[in-house]
C-alpha atoms as a PDB file:
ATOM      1  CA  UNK A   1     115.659 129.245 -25.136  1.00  0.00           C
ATOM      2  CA  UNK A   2     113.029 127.125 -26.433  1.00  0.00           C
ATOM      3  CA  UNK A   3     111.655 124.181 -24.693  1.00  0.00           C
ATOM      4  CA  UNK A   4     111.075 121.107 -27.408  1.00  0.00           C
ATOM      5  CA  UNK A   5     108.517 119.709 -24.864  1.00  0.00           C
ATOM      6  CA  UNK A   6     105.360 121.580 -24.184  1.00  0.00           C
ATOM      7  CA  UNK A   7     104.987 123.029 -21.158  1.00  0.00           C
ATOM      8  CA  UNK A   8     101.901 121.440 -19.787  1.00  0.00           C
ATOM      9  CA  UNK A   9      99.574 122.517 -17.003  1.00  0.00           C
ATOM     10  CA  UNK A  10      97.715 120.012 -15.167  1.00  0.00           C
ATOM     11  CA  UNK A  11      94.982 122.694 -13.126  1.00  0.00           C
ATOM     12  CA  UNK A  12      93.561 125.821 -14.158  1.00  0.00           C
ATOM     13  CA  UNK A  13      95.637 126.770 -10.711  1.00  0.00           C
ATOM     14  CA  UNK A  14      98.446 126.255 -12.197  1.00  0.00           C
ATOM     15  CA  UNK A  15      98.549 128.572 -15.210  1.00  0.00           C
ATOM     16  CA  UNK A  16      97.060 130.846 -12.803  1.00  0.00           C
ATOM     17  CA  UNK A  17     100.515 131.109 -10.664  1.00  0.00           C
ATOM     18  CA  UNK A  18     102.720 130.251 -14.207  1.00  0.00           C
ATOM     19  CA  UNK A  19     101.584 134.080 -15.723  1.00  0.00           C
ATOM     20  CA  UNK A  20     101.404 135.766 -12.019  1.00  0.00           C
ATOM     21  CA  UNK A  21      97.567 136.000 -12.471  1.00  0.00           C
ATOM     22  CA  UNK A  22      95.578 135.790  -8.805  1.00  0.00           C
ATOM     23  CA  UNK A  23      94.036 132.498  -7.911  1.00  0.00           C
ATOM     24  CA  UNK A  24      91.150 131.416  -9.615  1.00  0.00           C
ATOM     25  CA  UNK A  25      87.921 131.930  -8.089  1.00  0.00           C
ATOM     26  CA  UNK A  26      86.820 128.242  -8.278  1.00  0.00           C
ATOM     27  CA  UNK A  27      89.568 125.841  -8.714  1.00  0.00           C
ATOM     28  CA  UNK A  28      87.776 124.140 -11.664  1.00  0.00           C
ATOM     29  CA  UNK A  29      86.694 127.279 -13.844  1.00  0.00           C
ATOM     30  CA  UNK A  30      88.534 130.527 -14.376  1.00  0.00           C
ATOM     31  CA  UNK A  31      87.539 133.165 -16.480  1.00  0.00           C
ATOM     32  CA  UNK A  32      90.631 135.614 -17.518  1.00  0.00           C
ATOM     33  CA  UNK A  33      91.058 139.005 -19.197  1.00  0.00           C
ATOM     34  CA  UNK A  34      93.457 138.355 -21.831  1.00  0.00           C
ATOM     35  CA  UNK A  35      95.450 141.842 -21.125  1.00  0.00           C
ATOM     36  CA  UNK A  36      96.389 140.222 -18.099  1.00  0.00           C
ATOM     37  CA  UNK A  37      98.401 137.398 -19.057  1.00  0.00           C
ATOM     38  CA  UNK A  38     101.733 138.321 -20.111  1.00  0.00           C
ATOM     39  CA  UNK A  39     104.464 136.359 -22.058  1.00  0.00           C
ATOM     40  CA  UNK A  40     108.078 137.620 -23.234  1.00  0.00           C
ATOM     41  CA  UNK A  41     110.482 136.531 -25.955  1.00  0.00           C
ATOM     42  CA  UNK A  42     112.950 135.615 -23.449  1.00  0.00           C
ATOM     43  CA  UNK A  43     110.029 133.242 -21.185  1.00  0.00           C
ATOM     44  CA  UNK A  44     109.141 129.831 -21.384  1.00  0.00           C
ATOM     45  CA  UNK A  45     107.045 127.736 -22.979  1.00  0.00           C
ATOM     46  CA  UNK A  46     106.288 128.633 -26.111  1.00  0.00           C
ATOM     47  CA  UNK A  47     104.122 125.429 -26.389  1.00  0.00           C
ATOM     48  CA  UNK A  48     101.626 124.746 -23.753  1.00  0.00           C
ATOM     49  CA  UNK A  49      99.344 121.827 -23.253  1.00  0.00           C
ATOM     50  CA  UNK A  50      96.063 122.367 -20.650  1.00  0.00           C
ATOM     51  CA  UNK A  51      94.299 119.216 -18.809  1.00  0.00           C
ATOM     52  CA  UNK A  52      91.381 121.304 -19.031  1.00  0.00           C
ATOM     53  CA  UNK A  53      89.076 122.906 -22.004  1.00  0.00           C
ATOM     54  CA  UNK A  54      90.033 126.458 -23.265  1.00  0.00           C
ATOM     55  CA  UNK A  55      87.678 128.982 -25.095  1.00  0.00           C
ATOM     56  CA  UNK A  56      88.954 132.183 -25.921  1.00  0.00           C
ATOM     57  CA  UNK A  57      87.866 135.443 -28.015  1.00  0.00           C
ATOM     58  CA  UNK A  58      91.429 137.450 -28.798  1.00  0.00           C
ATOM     59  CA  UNK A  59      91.924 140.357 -30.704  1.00  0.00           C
ATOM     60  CA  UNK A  60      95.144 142.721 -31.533  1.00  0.00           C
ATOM     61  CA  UNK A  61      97.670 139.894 -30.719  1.00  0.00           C
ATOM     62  CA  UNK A  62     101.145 140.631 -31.927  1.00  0.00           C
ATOM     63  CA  UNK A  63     102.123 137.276 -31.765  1.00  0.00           C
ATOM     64  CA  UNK A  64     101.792 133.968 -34.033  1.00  0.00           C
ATOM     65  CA  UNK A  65      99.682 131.428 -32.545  1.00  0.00           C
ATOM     66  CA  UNK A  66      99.924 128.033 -33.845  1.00  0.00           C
ATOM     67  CA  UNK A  67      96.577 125.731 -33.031  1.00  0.00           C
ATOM     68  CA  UNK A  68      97.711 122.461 -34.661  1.00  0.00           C
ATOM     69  CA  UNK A  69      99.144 123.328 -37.999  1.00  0.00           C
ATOM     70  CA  UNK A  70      98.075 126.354 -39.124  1.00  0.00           C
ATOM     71  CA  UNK A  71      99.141 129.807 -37.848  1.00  0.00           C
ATOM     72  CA  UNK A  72      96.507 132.552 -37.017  1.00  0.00           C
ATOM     73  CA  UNK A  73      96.466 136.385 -36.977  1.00  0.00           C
ATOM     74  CA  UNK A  74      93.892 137.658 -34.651  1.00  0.00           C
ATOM     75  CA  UNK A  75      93.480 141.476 -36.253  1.00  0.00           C
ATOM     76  CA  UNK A  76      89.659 140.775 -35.319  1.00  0.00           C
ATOM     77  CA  UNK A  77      87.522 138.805 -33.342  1.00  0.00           C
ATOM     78  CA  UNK A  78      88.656 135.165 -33.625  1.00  0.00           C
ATOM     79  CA  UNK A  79      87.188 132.499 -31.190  1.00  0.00           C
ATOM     80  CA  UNK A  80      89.417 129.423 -30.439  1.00  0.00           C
ATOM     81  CA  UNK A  81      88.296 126.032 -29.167  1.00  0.00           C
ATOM     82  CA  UNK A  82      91.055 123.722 -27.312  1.00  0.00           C
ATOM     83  CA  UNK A  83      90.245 120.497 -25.741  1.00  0.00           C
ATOM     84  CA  UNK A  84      92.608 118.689 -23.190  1.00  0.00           C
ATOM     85  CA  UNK A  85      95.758 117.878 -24.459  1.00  0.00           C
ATOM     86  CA  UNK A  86      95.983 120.032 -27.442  1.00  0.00           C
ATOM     87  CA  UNK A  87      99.226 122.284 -28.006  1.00  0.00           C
ATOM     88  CA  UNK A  88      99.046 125.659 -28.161  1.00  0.00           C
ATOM     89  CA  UNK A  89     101.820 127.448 -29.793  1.00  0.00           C
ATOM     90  CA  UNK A  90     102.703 130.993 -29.395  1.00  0.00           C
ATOM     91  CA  UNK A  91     105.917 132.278 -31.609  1.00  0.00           C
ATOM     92  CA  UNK A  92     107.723 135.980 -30.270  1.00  0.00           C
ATOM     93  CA  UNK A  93     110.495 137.953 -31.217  1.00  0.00           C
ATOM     94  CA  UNK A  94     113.168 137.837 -29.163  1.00  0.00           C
ATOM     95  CA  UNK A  95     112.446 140.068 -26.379  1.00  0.00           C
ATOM     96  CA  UNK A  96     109.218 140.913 -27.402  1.00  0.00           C
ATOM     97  CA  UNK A  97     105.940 141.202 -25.022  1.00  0.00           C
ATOM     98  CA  UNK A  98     103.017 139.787 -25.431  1.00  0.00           C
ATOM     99  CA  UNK A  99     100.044 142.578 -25.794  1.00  0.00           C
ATOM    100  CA  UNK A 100      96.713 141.108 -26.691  1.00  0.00           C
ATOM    101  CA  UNK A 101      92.923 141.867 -25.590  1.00  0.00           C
ATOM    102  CA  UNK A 102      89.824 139.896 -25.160  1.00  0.00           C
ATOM    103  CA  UNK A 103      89.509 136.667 -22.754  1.00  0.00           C
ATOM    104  CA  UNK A 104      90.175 133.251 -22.224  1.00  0.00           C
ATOM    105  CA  UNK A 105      87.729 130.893 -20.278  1.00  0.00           C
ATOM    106  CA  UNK A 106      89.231 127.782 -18.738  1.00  0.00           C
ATOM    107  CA  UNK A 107      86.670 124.730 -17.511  1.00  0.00           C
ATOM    108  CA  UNK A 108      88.312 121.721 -16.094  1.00  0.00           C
ATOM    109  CA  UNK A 109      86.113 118.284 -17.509  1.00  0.00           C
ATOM    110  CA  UNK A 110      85.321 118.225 -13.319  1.00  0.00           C
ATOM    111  CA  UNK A 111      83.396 121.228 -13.053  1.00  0.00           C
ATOM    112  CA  UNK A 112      80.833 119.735 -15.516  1.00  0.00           C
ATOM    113  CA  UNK A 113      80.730 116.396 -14.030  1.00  0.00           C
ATOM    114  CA  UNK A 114      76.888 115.348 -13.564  1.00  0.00           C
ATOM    115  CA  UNK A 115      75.453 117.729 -16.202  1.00  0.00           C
ATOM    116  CA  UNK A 116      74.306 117.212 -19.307  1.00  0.00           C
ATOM    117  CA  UNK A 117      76.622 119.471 -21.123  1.00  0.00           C
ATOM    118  CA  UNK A 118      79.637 116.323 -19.665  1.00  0.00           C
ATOM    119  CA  UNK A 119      78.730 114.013 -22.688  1.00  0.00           C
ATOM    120  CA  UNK A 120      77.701 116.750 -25.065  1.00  0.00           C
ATOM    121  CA  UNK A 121      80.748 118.998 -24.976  1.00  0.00           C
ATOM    122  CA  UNK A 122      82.944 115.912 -26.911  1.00  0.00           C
ATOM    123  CA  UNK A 123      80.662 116.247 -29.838  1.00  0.00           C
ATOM    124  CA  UNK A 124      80.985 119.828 -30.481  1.00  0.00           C
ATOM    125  CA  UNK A 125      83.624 119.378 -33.629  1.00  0.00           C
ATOM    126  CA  UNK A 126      84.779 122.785 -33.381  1.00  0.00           C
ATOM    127  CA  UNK A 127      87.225 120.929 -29.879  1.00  0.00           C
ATOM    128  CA  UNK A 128      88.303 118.115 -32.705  1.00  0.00           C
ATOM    129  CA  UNK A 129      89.497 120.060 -36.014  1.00  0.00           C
ATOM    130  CA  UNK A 130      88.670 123.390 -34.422  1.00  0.00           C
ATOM    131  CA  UNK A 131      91.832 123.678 -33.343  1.00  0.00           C
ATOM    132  CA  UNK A 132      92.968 124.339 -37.094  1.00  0.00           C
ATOM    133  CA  UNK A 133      90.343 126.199 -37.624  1.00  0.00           C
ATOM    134  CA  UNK A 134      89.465 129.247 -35.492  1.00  0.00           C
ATOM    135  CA  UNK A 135      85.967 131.132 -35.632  1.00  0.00           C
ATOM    136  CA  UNK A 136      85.941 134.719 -37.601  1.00  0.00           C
ATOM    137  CA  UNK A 137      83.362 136.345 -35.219  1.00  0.00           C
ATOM    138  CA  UNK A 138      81.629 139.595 -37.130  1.00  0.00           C
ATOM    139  CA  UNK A 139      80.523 142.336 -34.895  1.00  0.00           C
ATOM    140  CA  UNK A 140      77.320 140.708 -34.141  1.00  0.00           C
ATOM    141  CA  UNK A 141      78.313 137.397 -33.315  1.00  0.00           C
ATOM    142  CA  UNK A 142      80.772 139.312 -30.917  1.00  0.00           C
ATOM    143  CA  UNK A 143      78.335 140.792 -29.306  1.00  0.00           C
ATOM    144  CA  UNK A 144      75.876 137.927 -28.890  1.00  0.00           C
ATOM    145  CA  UNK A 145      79.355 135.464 -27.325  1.00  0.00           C
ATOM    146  CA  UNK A 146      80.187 138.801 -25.022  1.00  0.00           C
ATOM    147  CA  UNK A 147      76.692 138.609 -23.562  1.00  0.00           C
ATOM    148  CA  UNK A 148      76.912 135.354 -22.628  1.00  0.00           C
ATOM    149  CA  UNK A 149      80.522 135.780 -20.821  1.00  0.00           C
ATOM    150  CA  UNK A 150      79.280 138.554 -19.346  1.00  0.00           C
ATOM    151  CA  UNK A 151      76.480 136.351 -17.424  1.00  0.00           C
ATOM    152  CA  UNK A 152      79.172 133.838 -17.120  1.00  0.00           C
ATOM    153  CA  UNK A 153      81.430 136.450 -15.355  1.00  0.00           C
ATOM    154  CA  UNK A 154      79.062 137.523 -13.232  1.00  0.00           C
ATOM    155  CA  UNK A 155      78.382 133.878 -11.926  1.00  0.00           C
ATOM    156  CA  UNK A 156      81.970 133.383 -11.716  1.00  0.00           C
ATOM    157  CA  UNK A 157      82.709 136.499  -9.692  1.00  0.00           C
ATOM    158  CA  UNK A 158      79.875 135.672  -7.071  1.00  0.00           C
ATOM    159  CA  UNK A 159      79.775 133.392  -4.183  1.00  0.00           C
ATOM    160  CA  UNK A 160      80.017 129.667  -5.224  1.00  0.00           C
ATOM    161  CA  UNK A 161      76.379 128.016  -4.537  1.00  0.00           C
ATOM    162  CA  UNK A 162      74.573 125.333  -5.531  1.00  0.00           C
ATOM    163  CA  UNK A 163      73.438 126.507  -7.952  1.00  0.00           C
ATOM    164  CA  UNK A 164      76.805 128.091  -9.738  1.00  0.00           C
ATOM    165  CA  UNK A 165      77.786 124.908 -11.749  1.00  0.00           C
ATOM    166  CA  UNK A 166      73.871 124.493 -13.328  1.00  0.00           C
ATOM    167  CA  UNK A 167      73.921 128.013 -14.058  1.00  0.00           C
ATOM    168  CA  UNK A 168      77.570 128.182 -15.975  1.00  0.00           C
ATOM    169  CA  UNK A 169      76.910 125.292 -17.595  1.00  0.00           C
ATOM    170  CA  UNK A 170      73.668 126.514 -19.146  1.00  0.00           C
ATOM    171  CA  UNK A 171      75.607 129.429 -20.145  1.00  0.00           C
ATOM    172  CA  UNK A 172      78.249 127.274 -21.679  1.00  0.00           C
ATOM    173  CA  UNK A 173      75.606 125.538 -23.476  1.00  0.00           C
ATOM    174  CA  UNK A 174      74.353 128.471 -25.263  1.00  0.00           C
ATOM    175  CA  UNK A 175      77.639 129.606 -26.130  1.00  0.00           C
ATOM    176  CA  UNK A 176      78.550 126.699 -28.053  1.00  0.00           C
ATOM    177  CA  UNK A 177      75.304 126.650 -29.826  1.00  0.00           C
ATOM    178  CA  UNK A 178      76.075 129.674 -30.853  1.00  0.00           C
ATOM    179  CA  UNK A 179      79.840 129.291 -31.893  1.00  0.00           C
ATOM    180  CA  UNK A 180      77.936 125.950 -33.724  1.00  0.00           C
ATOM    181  CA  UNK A 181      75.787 128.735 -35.450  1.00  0.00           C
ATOM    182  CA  UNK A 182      78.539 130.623 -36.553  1.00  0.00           C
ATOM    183  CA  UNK A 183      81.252 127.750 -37.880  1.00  0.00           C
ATOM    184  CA  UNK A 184      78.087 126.848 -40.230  1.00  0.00           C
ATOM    185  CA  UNK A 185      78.187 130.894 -41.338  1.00  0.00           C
ATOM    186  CA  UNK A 186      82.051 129.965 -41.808  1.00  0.00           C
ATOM    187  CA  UNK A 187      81.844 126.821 -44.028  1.00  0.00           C
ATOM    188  CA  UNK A 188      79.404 128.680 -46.046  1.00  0.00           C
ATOM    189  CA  UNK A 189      81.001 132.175 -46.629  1.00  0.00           C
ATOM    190  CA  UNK A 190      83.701 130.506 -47.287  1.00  0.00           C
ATOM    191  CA  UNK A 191      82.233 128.579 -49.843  1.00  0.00           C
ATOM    192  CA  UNK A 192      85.064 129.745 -52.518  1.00  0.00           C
ATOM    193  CA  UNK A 193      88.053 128.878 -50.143  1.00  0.00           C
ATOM    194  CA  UNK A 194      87.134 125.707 -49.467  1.00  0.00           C
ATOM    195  CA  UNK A 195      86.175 124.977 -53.525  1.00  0.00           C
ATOM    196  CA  UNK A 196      89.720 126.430 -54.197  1.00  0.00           C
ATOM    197  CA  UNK A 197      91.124 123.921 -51.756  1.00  0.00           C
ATOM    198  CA  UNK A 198      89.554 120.713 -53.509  1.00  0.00           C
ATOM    199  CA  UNK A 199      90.948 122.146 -56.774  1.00  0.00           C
ATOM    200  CA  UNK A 200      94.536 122.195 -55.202  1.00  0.00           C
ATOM    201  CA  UNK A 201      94.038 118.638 -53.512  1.00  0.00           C
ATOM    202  CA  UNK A 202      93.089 117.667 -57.096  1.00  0.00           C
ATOM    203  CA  UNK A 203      96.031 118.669 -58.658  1.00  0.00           C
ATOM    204  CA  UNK A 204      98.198 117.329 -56.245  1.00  0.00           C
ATOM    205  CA  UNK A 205      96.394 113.629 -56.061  1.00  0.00           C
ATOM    206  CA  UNK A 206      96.507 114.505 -60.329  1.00  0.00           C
ATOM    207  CA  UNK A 207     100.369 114.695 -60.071  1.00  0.00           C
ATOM    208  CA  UNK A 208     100.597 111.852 -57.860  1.00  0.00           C
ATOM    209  CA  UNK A 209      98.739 109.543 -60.139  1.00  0.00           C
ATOM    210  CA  UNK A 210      99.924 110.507 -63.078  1.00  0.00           C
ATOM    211  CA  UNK A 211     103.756 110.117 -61.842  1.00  0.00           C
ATOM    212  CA  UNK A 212     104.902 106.696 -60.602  1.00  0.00           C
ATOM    213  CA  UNK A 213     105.174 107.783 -57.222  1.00  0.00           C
ATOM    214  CA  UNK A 214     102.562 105.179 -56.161  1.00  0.00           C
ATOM    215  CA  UNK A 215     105.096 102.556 -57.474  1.00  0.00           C
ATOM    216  CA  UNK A 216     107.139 103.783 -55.044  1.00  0.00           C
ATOM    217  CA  UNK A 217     105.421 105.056 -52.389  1.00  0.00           C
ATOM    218  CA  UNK A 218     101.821 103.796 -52.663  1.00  0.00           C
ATOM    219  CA  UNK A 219      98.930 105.917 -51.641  1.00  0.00           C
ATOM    220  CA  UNK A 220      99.663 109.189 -50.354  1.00  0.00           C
ATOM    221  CA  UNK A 221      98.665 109.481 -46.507  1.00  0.00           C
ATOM    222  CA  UNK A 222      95.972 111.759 -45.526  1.00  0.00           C
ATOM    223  CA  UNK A 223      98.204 113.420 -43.457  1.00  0.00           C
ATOM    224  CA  UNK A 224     100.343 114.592 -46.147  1.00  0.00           C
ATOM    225  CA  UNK A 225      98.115 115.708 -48.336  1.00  0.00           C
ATOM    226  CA  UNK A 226      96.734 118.111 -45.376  1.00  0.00           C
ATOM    227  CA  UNK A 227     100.091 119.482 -44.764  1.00  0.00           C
ATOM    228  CA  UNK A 228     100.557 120.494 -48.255  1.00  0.00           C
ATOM    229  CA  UNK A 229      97.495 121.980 -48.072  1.00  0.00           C
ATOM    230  CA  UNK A 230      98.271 123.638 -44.890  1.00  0.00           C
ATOM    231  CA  UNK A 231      95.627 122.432 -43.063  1.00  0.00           C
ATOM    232  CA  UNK A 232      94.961 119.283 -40.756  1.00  0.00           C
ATOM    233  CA  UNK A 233      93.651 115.817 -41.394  1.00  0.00           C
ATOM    234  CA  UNK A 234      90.656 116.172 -39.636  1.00  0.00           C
ATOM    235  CA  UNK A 235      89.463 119.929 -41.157  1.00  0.00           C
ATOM    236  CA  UNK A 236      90.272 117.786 -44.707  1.00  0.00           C
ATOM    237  CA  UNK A 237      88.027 115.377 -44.169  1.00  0.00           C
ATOM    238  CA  UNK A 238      85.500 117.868 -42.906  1.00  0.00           C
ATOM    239  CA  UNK A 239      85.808 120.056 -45.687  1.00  0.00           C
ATOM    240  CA  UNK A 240      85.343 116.731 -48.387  1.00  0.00           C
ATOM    241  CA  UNK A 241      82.060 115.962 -46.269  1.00  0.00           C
ATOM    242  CA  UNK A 242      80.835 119.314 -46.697  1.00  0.00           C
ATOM    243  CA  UNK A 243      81.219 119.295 -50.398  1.00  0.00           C
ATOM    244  CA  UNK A 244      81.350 115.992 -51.375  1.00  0.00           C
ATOM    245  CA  UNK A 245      79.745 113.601 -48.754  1.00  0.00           C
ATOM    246  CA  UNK A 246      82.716 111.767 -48.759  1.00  0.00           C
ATOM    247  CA  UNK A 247      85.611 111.796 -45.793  1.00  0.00           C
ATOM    248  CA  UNK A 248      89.409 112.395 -47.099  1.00  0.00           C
ATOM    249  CA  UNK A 249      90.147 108.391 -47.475  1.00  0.00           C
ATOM    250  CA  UNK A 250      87.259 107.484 -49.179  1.00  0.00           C
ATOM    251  CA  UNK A 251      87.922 110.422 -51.460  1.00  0.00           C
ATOM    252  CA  UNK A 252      91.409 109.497 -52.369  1.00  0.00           C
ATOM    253  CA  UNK A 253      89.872 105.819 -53.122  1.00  0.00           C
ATOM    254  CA  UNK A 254      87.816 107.204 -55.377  1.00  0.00           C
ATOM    255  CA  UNK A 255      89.886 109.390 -57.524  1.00  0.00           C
ATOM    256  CA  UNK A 256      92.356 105.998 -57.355  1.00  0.00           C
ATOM    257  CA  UNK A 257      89.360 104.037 -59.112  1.00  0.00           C
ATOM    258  CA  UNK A 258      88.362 106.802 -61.475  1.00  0.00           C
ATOM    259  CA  UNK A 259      92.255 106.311 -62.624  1.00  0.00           C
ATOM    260  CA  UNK A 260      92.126 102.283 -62.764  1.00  0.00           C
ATOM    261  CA  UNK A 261      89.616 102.590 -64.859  1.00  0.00           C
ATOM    262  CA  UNK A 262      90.940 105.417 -67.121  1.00  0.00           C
ATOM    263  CA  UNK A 263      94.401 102.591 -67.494  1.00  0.00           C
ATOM    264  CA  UNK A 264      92.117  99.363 -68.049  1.00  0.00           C
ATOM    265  CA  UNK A 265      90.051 101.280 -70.528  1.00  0.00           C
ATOM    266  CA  UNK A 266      92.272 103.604 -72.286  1.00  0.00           C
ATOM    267  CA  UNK A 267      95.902 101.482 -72.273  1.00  0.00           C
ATOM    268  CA  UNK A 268      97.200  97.702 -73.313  1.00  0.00           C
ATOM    269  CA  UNK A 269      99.064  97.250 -70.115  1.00  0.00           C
ATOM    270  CA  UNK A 270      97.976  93.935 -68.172  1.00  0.00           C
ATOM    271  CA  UNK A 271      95.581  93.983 -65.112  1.00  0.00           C
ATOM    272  CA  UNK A 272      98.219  93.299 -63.035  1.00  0.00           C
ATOM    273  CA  UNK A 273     100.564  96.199 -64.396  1.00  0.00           C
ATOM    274  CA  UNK A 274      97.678  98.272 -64.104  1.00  0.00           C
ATOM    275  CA  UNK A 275      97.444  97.276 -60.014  1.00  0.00           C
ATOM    276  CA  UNK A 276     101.531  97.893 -60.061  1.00  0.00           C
ATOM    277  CA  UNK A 277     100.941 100.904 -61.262  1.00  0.00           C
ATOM    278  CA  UNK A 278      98.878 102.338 -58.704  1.00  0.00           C
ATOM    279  CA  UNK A 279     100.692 101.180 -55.809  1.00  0.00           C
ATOM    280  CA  UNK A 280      99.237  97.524 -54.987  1.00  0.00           C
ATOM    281  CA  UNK A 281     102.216  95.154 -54.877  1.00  0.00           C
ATOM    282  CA  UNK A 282     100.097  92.301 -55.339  1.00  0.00           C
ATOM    283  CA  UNK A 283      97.631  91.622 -58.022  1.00  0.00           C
ATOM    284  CA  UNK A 284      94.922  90.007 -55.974  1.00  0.00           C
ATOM    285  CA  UNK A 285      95.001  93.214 -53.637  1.00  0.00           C
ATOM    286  CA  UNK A 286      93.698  95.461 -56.419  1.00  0.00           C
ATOM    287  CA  UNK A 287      91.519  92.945 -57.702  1.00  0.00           C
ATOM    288  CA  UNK A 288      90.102  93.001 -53.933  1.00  0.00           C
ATOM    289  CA  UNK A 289      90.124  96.751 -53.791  1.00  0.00           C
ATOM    290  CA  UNK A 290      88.763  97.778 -57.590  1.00  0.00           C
ATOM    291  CA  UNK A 291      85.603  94.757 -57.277  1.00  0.00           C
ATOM    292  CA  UNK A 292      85.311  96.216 -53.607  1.00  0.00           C
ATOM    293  CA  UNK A 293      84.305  99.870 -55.185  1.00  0.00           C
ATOM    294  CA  UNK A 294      82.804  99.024 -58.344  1.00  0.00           C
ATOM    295  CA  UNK A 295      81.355  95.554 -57.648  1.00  0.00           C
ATOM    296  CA  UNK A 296      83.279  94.257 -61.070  1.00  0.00           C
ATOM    297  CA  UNK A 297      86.758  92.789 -61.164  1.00  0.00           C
ATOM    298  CA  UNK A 298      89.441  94.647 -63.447  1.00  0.00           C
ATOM    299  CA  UNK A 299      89.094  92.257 -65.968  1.00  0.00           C
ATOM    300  CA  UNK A 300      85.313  92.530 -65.966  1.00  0.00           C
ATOM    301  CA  UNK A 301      85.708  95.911 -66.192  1.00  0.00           C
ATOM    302  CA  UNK A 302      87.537  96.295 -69.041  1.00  0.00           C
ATOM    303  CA  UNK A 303      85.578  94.139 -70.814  1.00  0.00           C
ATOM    304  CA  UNK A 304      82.899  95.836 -71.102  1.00  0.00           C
ATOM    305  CA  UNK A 305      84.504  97.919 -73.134  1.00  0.00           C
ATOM    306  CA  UNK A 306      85.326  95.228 -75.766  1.00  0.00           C
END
């Protein structure tokens, strides 16, 4: 049985007692050895939402985890980033149990309230688009992360004190500087993936313009062009900044002007038909939209050609 509705878990407390685990020792942080949370085939939920931040380093899991839209497999060190309300999917065969090793740190927004870190933990963009794309640690990087949680642990496992919170969070701090670090390593090892990517995005905005689907439909949605893509709205637009400076809109806009002006240059058909063409109903719209981008009207445009 499969719950439709993710299973969500308002404390850190809570998941605690959910998976059997004992209580955390601070109600607002929790710091968990992956080994010891279990999950069968046969138990519910397979989707879970947390009203608190997870960070987690897993390895060996013989499950599919879904973060967003894209499933991973977690053969080697791969460090996930999930901010409150996110869904976390986890897909077993029936009657299967979870086996899995590494951690997962939990910090409830709460336990950083008053430090600095608050503010600057929402900017990390690893907890936006992250979620779609999880960090490939090497050896190293392992290492360097394991330190950290190790000092993290250690504060954790002690008594609480005043100074417990400034402490953790200054750890915290230096492991997302890090994980920072190492996404930049990612986007640029990756280099090839990522240029294969904007090929296929190419094509398919190339068969879309080149069809009359825009008649139909208009432009296509960023959101769809992700998912045939297989990846999510917000990595797209990443990726485009990274290797074009532009975001995924404004990089669908542009590939629509580049074919305006192929039509008013290259074809007979009227500046209106030319508008129809590419999905503006109304003449004065792509007028708007084509003077907008190139600072000329259509008819301008074309005759400079002339």
């Amino acid at each position: 049985m499969i719950h439709a509705k993710p299973h969500r878990f308002n404390t850190i407390s809570d998941f605690h007692h959910f998976r059997g685990l004992a209580r955390p020792q601070h109600p607002l942080i929790s710091l968990v050895n992956a080994e010891d949370v279990k999950l069968s085939g046969n138990r519910v939920p397979t989707a879970m939402v947390f009203d608190f931040y997870s960070i987690a380093l897993k390895k060996n899991v013989n499950a599919k985890l879904k973060y967003g839209q894209t499933t991973y497999d977690f053969d080697d060190g791969v460090l996930t980033f999930m901010a409150p309300g996110q869904v976390l999917s986890v897909e077993l065969e029936e009657g299967q149990e979870l086996t899995q090793s590494g951690w997962l740190l939990f910090i409830h927004p709460d336990f950083l309230w008053g430090t600095p870190l608050a503010k600057k933990l929402k900017s990390y963009a690893f907890f936006n688009y992250a979620v779609h794309e999880a960090l490939f640690l090497s050896n190293k990087e392992e290492a360097i992360i394991g330190s950290i949680i190790n000092i993290i642990d250690q504060e954790y496992r002690s008594t609480i004190d005043k100074f417990s919170q400034e402490l953790i969070a200054s750890q915290l701090d230096a492991l997302l500087t890090y994980a920072e670090r190492f996404y930049e390593r990612q986007f640029i090892t990756r280099n090839i993936q990522s240029h294969q990517l904007l090929d296929r995005l190419e094509e398919i905005l190339a068969a879309q313009f080149d069809s009359d689907r825009l008649i139909e439909t208009g432009l296509p949605p960023v959101g769809d062009l992700a998912s045939a893509l297989h990846i999510s709205s917000n990595y797209l637009s990443s990726l485009l900044r990274t290797l074009t400076g532009l975001n995924a809109q404004q990089h669908i806009h542009e590939r629509l002007i580049e074919k305006a002006k192929e039509k008013l240059s290259t074809t007979n058909l009227s500046v209106s038909e030319v508008g129809y063409s590419l999905g503006f109903e109304h003449p004065q719209s792509f007028n708007k939209f084509f003077k907008a981008k190139t600072r000329l009207s259509p008819l301008k445009f074309r005759q400079s050609f002339n």
